[in-house]
PDB file of N, CA and C in Angstrom:
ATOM      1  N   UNK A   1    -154.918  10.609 146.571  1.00  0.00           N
ATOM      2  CA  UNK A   1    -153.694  11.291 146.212  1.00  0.00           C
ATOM      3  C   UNK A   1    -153.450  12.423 147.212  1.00  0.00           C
ATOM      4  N   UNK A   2    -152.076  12.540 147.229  1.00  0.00           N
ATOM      5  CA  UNK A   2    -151.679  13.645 148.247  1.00  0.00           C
ATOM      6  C   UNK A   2    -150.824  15.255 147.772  1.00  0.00           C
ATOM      7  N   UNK A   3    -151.175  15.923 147.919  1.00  0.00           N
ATOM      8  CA  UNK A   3    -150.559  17.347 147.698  1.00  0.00           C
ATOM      9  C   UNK A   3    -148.258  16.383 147.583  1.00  0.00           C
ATOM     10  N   UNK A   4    -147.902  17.367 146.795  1.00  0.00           N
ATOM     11  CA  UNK A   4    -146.343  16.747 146.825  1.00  0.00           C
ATOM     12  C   UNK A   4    -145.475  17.471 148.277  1.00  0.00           C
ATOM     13  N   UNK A   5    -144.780  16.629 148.922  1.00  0.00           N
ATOM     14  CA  UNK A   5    -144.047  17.141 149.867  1.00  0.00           C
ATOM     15  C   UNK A   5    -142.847  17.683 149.379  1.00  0.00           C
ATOM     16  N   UNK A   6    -142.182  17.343 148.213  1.00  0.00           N
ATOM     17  CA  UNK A   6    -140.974  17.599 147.423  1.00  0.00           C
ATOM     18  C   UNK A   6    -140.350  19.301 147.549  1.00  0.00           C
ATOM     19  N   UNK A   7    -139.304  19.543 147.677  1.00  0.00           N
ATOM     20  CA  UNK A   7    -138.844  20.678 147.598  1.00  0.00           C
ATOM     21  C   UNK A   7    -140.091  22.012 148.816  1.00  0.00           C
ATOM     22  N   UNK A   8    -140.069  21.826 150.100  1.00  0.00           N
ATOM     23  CA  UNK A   8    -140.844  22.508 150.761  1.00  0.00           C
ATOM     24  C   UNK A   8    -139.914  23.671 150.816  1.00  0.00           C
ATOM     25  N   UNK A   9    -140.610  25.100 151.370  1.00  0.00           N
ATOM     26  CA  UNK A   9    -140.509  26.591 151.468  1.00  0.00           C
ATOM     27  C   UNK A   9    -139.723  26.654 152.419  1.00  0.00           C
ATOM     28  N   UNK A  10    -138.235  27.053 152.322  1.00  0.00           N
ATOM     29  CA  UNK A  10    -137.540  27.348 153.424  1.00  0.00           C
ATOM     30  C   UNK A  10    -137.660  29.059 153.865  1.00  0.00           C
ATOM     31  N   UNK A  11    -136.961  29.172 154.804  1.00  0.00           N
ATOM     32  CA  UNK A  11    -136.533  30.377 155.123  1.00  0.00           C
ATOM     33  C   UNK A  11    -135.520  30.326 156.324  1.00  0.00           C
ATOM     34  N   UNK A  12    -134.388  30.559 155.931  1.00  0.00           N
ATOM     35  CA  UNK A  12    -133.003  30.271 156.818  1.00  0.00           C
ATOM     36  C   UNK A  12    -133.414  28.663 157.382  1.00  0.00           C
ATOM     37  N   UNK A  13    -133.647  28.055 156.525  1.00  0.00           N
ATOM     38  CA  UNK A  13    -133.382  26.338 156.979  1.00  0.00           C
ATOM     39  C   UNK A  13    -134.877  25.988 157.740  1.00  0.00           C
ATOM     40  N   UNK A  14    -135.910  26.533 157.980  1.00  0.00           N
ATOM     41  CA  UNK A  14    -136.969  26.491 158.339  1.00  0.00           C
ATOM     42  C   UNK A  14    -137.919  26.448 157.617  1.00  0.00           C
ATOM     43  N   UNK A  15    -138.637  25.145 158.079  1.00  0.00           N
ATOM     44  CA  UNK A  15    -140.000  24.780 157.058  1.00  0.00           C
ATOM     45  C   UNK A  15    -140.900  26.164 157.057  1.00  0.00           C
ATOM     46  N   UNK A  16    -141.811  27.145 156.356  1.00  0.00           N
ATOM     47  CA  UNK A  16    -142.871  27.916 156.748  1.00  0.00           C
ATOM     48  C   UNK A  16    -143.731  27.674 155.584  1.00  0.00           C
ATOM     49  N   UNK A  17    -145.218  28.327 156.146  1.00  0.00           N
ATOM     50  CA  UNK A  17    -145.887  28.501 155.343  1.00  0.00           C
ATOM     51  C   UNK A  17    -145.950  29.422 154.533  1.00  0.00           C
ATOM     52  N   UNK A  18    -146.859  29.372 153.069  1.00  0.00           N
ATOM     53  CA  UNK A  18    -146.547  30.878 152.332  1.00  0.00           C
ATOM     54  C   UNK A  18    -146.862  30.460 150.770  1.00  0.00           C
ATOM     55  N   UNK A  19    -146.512  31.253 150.110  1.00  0.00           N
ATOM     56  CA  UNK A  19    -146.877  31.192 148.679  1.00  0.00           C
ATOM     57  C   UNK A  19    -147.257  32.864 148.263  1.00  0.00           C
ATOM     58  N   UNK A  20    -147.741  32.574 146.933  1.00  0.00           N
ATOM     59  CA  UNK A  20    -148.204  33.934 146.264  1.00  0.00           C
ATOM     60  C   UNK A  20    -149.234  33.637 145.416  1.00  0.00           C
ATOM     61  N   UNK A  21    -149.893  34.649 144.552  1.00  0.00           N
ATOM     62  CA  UNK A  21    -150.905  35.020 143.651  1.00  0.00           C
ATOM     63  C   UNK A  21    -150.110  36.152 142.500  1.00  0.00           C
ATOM     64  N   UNK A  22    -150.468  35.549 141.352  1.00  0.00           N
ATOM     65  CA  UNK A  22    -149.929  37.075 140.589  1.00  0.00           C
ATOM     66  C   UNK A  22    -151.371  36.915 139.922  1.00  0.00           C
ATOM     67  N   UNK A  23    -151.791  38.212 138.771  1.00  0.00           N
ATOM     68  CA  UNK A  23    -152.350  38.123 138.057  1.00  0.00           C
ATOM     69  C   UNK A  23    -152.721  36.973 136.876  1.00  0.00           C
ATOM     70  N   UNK A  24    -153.603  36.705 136.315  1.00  0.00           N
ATOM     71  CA  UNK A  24    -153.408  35.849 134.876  1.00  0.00           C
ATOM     72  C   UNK A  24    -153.507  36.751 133.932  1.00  0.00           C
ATOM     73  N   UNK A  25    -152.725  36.873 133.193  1.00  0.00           N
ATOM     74  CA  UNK A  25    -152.474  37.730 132.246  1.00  0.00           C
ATOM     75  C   UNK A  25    -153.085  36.886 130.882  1.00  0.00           C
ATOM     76  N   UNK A  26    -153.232  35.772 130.466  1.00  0.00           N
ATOM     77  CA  UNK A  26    -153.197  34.645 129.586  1.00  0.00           C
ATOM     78  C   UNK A  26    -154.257  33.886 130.122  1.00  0.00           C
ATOM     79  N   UNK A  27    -155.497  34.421 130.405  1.00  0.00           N
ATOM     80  CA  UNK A  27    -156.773  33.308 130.277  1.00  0.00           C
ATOM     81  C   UNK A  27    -157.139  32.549 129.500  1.00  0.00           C
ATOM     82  N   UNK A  28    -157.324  31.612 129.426  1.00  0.00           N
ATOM     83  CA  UNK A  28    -157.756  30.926 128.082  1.00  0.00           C
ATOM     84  C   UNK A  28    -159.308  30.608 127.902  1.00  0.00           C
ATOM     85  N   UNK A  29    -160.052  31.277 129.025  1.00  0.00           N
ATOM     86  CA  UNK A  29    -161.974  31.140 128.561  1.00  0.00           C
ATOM     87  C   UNK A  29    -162.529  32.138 130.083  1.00  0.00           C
ATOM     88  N   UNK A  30    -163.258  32.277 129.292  1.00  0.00           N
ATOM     89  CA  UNK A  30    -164.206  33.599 130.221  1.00  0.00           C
ATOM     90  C   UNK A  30    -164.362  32.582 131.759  1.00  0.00           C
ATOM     91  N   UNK A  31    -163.977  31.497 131.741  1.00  0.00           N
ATOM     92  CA  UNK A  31    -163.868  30.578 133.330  1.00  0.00           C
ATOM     93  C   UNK A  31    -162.927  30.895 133.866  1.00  0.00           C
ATOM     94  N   UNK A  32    -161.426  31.305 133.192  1.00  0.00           N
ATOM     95  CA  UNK A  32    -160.084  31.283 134.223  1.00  0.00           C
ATOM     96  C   UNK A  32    -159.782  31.671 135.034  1.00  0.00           C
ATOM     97  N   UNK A  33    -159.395  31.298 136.359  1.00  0.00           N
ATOM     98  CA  UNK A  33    -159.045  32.470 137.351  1.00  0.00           C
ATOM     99  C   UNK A  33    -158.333  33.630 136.722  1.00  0.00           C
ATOM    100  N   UNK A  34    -158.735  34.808 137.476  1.00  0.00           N
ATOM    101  CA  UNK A  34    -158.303  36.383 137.539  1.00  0.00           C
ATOM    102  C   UNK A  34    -157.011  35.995 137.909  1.00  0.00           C
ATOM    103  N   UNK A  35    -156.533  35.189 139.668  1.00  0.00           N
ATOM    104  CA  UNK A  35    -155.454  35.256 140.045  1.00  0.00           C
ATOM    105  C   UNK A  35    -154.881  33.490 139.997  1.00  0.00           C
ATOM    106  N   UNK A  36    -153.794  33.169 139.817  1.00  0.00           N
ATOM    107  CA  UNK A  36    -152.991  32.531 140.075  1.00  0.00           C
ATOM    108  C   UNK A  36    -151.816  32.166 140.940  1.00  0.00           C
ATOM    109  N   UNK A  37    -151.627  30.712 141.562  1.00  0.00           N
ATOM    110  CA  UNK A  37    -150.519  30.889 142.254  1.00  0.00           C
ATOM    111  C   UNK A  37    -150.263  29.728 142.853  1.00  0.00           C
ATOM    112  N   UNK A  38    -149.303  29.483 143.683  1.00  0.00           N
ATOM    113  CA  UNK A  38    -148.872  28.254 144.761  1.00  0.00           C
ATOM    114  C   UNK A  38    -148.681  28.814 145.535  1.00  0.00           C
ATOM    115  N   UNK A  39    -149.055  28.013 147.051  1.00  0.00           N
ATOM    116  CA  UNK A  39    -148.746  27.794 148.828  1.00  0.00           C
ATOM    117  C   UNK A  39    -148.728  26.614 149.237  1.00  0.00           C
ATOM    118  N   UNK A  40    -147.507  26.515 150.017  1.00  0.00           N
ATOM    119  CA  UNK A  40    -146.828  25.419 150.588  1.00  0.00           C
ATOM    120  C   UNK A  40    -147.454  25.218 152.254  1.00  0.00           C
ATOM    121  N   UNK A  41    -147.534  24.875 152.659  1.00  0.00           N
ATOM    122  CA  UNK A  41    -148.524  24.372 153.715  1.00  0.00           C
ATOM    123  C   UNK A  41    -148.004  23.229 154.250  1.00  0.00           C
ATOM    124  N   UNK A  42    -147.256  23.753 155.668  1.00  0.00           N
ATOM    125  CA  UNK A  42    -146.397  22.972 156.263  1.00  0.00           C
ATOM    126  C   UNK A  42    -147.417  21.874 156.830  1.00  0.00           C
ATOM    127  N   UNK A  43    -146.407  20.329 156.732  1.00  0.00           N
ATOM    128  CA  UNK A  43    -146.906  19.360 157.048  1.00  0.00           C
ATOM    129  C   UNK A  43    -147.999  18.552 156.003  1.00  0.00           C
ATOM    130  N   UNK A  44    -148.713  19.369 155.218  1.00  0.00           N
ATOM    131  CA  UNK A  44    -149.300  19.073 154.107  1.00  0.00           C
ATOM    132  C   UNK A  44    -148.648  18.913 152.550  1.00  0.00           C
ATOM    133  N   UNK A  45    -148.474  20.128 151.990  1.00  0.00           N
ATOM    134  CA  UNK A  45    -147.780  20.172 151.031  1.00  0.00           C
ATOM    135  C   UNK A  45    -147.752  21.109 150.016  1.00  0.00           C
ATOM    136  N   UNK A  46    -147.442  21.088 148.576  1.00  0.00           N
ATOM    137  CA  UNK A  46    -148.015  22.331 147.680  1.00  0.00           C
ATOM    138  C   UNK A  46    -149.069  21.749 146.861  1.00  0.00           C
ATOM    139  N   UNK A  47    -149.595  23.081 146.998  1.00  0.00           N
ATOM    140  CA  UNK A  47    -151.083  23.282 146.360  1.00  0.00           C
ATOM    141  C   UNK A  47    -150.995  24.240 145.242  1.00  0.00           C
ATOM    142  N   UNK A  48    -151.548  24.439 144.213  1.00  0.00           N
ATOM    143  CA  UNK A  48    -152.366  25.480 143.529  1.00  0.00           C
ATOM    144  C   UNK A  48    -152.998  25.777 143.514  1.00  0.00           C
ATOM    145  N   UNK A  49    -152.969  27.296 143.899  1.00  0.00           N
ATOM    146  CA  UNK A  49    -154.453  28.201 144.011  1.00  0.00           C
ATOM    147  C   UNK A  49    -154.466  29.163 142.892  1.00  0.00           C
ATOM    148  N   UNK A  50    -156.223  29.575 143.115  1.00  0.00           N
ATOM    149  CA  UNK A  50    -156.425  29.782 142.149  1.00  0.00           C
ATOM    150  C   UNK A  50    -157.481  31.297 142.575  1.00  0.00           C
ATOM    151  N   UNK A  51    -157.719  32.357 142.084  1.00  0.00           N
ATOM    152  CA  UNK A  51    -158.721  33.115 142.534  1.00  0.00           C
ATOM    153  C   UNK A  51    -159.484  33.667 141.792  1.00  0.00           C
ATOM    154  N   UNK A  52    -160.911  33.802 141.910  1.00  0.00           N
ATOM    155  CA  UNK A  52    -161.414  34.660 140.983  1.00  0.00           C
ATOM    156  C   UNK A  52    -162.363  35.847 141.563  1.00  0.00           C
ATOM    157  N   UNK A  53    -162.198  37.148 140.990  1.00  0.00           N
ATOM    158  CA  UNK A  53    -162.648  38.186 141.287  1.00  0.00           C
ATOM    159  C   UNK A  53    -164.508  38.366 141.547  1.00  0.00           C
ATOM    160  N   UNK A  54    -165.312  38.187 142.765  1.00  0.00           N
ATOM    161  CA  UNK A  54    -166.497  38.414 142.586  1.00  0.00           C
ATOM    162  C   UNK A  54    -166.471  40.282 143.508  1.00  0.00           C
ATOM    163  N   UNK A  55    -168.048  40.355 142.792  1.00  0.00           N
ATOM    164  CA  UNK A  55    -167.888  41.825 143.314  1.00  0.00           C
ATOM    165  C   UNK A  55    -169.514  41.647 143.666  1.00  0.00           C
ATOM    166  N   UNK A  56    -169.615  42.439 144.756  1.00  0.00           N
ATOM    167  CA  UNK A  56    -171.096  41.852 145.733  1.00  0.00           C
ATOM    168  C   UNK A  56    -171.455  43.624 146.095  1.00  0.00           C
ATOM    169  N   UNK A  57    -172.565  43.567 146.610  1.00  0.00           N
ATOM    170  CA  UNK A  57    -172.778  44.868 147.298  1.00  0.00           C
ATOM    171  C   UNK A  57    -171.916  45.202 148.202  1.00  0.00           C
ATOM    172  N   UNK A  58    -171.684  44.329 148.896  1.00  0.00           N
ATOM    173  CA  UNK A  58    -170.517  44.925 150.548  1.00  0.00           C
ATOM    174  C   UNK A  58    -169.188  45.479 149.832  1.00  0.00           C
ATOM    175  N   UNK A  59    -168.878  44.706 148.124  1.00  0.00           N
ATOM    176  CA  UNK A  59    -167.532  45.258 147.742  1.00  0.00           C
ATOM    177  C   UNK A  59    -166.981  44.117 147.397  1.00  0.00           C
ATOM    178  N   UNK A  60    -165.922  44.359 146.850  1.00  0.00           N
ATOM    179  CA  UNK A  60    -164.728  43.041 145.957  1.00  0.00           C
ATOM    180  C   UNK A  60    -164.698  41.806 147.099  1.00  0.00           C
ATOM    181  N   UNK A  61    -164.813  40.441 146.747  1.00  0.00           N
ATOM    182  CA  UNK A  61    -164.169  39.344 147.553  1.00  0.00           C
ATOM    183  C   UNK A  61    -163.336  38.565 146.484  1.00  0.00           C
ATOM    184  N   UNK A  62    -162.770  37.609 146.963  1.00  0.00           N
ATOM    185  CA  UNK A  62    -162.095  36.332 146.019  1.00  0.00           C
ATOM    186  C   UNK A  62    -162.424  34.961 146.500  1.00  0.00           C
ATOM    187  N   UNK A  63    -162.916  34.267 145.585  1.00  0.00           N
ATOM    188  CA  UNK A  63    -163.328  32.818 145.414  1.00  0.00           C
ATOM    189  C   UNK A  63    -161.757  31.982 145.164  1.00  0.00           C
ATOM    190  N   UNK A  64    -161.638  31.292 146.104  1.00  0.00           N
ATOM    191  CA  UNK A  64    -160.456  30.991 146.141  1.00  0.00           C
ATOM    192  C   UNK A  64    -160.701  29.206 145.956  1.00  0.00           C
ATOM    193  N   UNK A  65    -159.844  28.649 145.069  1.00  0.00           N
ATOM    194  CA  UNK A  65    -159.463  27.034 144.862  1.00  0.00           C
ATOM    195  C   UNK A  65    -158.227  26.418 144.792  1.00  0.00           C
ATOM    196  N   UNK A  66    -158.094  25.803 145.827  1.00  0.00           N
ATOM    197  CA  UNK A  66    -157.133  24.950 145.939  1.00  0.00           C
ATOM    198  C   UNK A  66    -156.904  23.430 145.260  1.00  0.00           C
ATOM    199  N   UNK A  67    -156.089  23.328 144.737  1.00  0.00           N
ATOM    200  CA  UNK A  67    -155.419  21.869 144.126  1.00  0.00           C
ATOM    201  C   UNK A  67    -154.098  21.486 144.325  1.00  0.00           C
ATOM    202  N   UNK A  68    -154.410  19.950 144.770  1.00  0.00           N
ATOM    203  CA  UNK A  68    -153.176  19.210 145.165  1.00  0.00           C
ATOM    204  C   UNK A  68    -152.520  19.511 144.062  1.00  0.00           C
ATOM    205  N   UNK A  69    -150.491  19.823 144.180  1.00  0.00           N
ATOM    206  CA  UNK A  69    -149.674  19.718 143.065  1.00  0.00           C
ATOM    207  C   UNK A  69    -149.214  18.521 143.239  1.00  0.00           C
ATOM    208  N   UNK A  70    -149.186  17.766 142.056  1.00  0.00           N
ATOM    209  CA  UNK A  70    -148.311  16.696 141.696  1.00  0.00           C
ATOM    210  C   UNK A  70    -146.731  16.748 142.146  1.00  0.00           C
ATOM    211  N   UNK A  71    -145.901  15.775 142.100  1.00  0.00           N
ATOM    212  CA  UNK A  71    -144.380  15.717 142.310  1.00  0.00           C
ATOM    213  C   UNK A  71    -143.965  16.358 140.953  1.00  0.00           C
ATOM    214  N   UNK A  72    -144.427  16.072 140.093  1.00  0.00           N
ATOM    215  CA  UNK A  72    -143.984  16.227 138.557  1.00  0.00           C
ATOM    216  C   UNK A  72    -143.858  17.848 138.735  1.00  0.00           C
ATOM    217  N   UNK A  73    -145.122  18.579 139.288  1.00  0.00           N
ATOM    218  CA  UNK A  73    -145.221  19.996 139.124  1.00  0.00           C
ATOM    219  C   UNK A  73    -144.269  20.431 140.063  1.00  0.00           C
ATOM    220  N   UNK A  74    -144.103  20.013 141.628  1.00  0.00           N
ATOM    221  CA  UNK A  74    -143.407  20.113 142.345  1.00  0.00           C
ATOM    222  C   UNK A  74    -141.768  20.533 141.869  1.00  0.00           C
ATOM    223  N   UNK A  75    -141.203  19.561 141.033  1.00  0.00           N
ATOM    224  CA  UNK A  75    -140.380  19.547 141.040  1.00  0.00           C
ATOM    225  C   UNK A  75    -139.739  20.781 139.553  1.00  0.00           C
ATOM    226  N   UNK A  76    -140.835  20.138 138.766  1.00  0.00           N
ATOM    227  CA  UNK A  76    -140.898  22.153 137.408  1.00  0.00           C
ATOM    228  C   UNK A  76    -140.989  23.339 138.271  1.00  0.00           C
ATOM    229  N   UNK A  77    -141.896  23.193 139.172  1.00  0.00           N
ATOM    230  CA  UNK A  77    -142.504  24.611 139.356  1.00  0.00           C
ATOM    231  C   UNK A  77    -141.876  25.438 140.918  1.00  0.00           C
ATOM    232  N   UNK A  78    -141.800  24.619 141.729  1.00  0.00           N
ATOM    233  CA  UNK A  78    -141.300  24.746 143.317  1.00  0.00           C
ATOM    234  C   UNK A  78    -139.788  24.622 143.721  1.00  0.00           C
ATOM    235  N   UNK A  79    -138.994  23.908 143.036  1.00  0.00           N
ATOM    236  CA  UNK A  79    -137.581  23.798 143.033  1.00  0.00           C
ATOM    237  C   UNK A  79    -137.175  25.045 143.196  1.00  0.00           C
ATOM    238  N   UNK A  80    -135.999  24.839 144.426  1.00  0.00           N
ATOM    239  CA  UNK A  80    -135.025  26.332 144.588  1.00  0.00           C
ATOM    240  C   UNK A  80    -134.114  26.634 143.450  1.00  0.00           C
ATOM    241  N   UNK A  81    -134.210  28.179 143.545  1.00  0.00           N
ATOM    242  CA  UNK A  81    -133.708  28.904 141.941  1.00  0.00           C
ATOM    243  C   UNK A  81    -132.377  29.058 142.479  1.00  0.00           C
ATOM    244  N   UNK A  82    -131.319  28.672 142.258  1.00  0.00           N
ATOM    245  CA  UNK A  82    -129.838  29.650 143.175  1.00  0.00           C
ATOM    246  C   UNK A  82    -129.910  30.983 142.722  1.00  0.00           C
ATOM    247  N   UNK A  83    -130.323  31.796 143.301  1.00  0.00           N
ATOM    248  CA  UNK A  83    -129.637  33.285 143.033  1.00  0.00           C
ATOM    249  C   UNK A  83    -128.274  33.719 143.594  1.00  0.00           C
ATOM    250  N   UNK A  84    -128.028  35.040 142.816  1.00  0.00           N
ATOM    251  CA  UNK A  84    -126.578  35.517 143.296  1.00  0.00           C
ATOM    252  C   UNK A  84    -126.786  36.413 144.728  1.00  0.00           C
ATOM    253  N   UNK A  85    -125.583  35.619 145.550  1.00  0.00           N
ATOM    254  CA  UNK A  85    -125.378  35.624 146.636  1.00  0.00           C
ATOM    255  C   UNK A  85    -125.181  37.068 147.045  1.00  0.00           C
ATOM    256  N   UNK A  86    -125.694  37.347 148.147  1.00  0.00           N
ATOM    257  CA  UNK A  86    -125.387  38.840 148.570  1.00  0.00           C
ATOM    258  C   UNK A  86    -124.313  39.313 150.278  1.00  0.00           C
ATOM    259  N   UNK A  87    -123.214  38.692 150.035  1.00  0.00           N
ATOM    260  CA  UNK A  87    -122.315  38.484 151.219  1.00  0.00           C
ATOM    261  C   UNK A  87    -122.317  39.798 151.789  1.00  0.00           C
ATOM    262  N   UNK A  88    -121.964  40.478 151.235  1.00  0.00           N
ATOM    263  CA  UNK A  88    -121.534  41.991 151.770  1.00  0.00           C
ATOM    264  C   UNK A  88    -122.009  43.136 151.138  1.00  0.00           C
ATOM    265  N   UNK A  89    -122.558  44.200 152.051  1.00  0.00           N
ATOM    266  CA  UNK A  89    -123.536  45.110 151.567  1.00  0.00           C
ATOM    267  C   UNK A  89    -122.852  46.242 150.350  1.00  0.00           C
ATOM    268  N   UNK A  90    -124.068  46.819 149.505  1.00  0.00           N
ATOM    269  CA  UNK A  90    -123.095  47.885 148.351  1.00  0.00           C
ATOM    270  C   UNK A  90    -122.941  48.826 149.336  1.00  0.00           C
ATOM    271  N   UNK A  91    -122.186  49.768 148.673  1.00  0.00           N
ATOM    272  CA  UNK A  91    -121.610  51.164 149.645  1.00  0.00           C
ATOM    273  C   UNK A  91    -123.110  51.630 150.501  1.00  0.00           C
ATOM    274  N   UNK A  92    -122.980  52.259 150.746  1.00  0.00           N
ATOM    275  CA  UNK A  92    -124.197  53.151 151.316  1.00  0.00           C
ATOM    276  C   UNK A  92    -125.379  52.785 152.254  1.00  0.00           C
ATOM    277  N   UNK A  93    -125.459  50.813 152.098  1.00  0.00           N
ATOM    278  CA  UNK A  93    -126.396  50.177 152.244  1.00  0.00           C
ATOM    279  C   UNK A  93    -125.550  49.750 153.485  1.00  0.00           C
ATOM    280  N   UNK A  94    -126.615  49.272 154.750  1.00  0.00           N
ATOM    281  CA  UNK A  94    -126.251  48.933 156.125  1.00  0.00           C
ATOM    282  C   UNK A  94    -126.220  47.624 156.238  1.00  0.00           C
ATOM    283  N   UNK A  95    -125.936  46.573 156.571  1.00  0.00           N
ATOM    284  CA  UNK A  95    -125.787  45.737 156.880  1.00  0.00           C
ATOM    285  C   UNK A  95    -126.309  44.627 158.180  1.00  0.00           C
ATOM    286  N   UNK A  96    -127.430  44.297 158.097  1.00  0.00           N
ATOM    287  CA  UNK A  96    -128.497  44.080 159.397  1.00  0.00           C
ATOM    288  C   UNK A  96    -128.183  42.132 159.690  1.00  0.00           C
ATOM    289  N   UNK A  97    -127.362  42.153 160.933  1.00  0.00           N
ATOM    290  CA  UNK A  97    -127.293  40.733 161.468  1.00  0.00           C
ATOM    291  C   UNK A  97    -128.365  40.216 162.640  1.00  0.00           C
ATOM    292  N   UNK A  98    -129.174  39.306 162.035  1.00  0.00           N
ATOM    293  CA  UNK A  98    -129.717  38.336 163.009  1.00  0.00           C
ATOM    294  C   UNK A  98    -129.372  37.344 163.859  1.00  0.00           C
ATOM    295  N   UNK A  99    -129.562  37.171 165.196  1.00  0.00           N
ATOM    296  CA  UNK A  99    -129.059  36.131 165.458  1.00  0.00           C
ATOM    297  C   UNK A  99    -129.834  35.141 165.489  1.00  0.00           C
ATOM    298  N   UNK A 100    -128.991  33.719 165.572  1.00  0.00           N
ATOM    299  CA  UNK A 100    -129.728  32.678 164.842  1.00  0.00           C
ATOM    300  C   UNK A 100    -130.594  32.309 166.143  1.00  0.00           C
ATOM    301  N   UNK A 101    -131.694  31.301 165.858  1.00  0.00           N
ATOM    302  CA  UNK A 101    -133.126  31.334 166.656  1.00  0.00           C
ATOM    303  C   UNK A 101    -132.049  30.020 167.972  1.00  0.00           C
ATOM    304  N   UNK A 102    -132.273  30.285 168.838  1.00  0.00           N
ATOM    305  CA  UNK A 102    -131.689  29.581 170.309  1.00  0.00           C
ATOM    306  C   UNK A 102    -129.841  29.963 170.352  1.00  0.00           C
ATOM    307  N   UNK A 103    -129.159  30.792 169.449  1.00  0.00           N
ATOM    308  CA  UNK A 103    -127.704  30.938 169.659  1.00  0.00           C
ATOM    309  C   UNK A 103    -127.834  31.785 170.740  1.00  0.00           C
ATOM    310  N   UNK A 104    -126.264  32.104 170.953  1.00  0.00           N
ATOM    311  CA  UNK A 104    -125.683  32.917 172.215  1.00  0.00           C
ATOM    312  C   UNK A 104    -126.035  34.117 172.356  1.00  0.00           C
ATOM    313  N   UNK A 105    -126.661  34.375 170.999  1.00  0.00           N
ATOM    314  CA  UNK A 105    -126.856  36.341 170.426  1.00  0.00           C
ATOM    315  C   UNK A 105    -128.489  36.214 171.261  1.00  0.00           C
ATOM    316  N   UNK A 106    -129.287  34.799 170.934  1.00  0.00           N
ATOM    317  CA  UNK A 106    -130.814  34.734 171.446  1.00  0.00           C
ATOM    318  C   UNK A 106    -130.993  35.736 172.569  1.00  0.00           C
ATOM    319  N   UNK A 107    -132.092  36.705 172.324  1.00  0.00           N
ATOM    320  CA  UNK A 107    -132.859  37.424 173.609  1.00  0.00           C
ATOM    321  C   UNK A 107    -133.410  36.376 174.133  1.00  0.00           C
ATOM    322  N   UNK A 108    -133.543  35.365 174.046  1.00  0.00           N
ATOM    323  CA  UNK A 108    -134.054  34.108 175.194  1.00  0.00           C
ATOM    324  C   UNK A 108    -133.359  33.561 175.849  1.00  0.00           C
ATOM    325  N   UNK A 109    -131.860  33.786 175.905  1.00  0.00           N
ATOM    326  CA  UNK A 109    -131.096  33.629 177.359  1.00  0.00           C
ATOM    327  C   UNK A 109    -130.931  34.397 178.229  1.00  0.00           C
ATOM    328  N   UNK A 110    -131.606  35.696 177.975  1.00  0.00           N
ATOM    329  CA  UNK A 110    -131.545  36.512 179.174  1.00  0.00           C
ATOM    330  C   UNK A 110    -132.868  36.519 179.957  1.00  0.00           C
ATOM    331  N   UNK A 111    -133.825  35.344 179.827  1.00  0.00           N
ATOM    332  CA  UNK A 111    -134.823  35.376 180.263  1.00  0.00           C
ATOM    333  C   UNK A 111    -134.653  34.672 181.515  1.00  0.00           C
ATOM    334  N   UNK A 112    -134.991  34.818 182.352  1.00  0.00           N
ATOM    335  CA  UNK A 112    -134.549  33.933 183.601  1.00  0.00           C
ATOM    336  C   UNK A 112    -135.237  32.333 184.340  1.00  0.00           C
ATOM    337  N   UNK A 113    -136.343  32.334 183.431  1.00  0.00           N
ATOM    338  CA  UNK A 113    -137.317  30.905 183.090  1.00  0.00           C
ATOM    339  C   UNK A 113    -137.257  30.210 182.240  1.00  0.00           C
TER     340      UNK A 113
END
């Protein structure tokens, strides 16, 4: 079986890698991970991770486990949320334009190679 490719992590139309961890608030046995979460892992897919808190002489580490997500979970858990759109800035707030990666705005046409 394979991690699900379904619904991968954009960012402005670009595959990346990434994910998060929150707390578990709702353990259900002195086994559960401390932390919880998903990362998408370009070319592979989404996973669930999982972390749990060890504490050693040198100081805190995390035991970290990964599991393939199903399509089923993929598609509950990873699906894009639409949020409300933010066209134009509130008063006070500046307004910061990127230009897009190879357009006319690119600092890589003024490179001379």
């Amino acid at each position: 079986m394979s991690a699900s490719k379904l619904n991968p992590n954009l960012f402005h139309g670009l595959e990346r890698d990434g994910g998060y961890l929150y707390r578990n608030e709702r353990p259900t046995s002195t086994t559960s991970p401390h932390w919880r979460g998903k990362i998408w892992l370009t070319g592979i897919g989404w996973y669930w991770l999982s972390a749990w808190e060890q504490d050693v002489k040198t100081g805190l580490f995390f035991k970290l486990r990964a599991q393939e997500m199903t399509d089923a979970h993929a598609i509950k858990y990873c699906a894009y949320k639409d949020r409300p759109q933010r066209n134009a800035p509130e008063a006070g707030q500046r307004q910061i334009i990127l230009p897009e990666p190879g357009g006319e705005n690119s600092s890589d046409s003024d490179i001379p190679f």
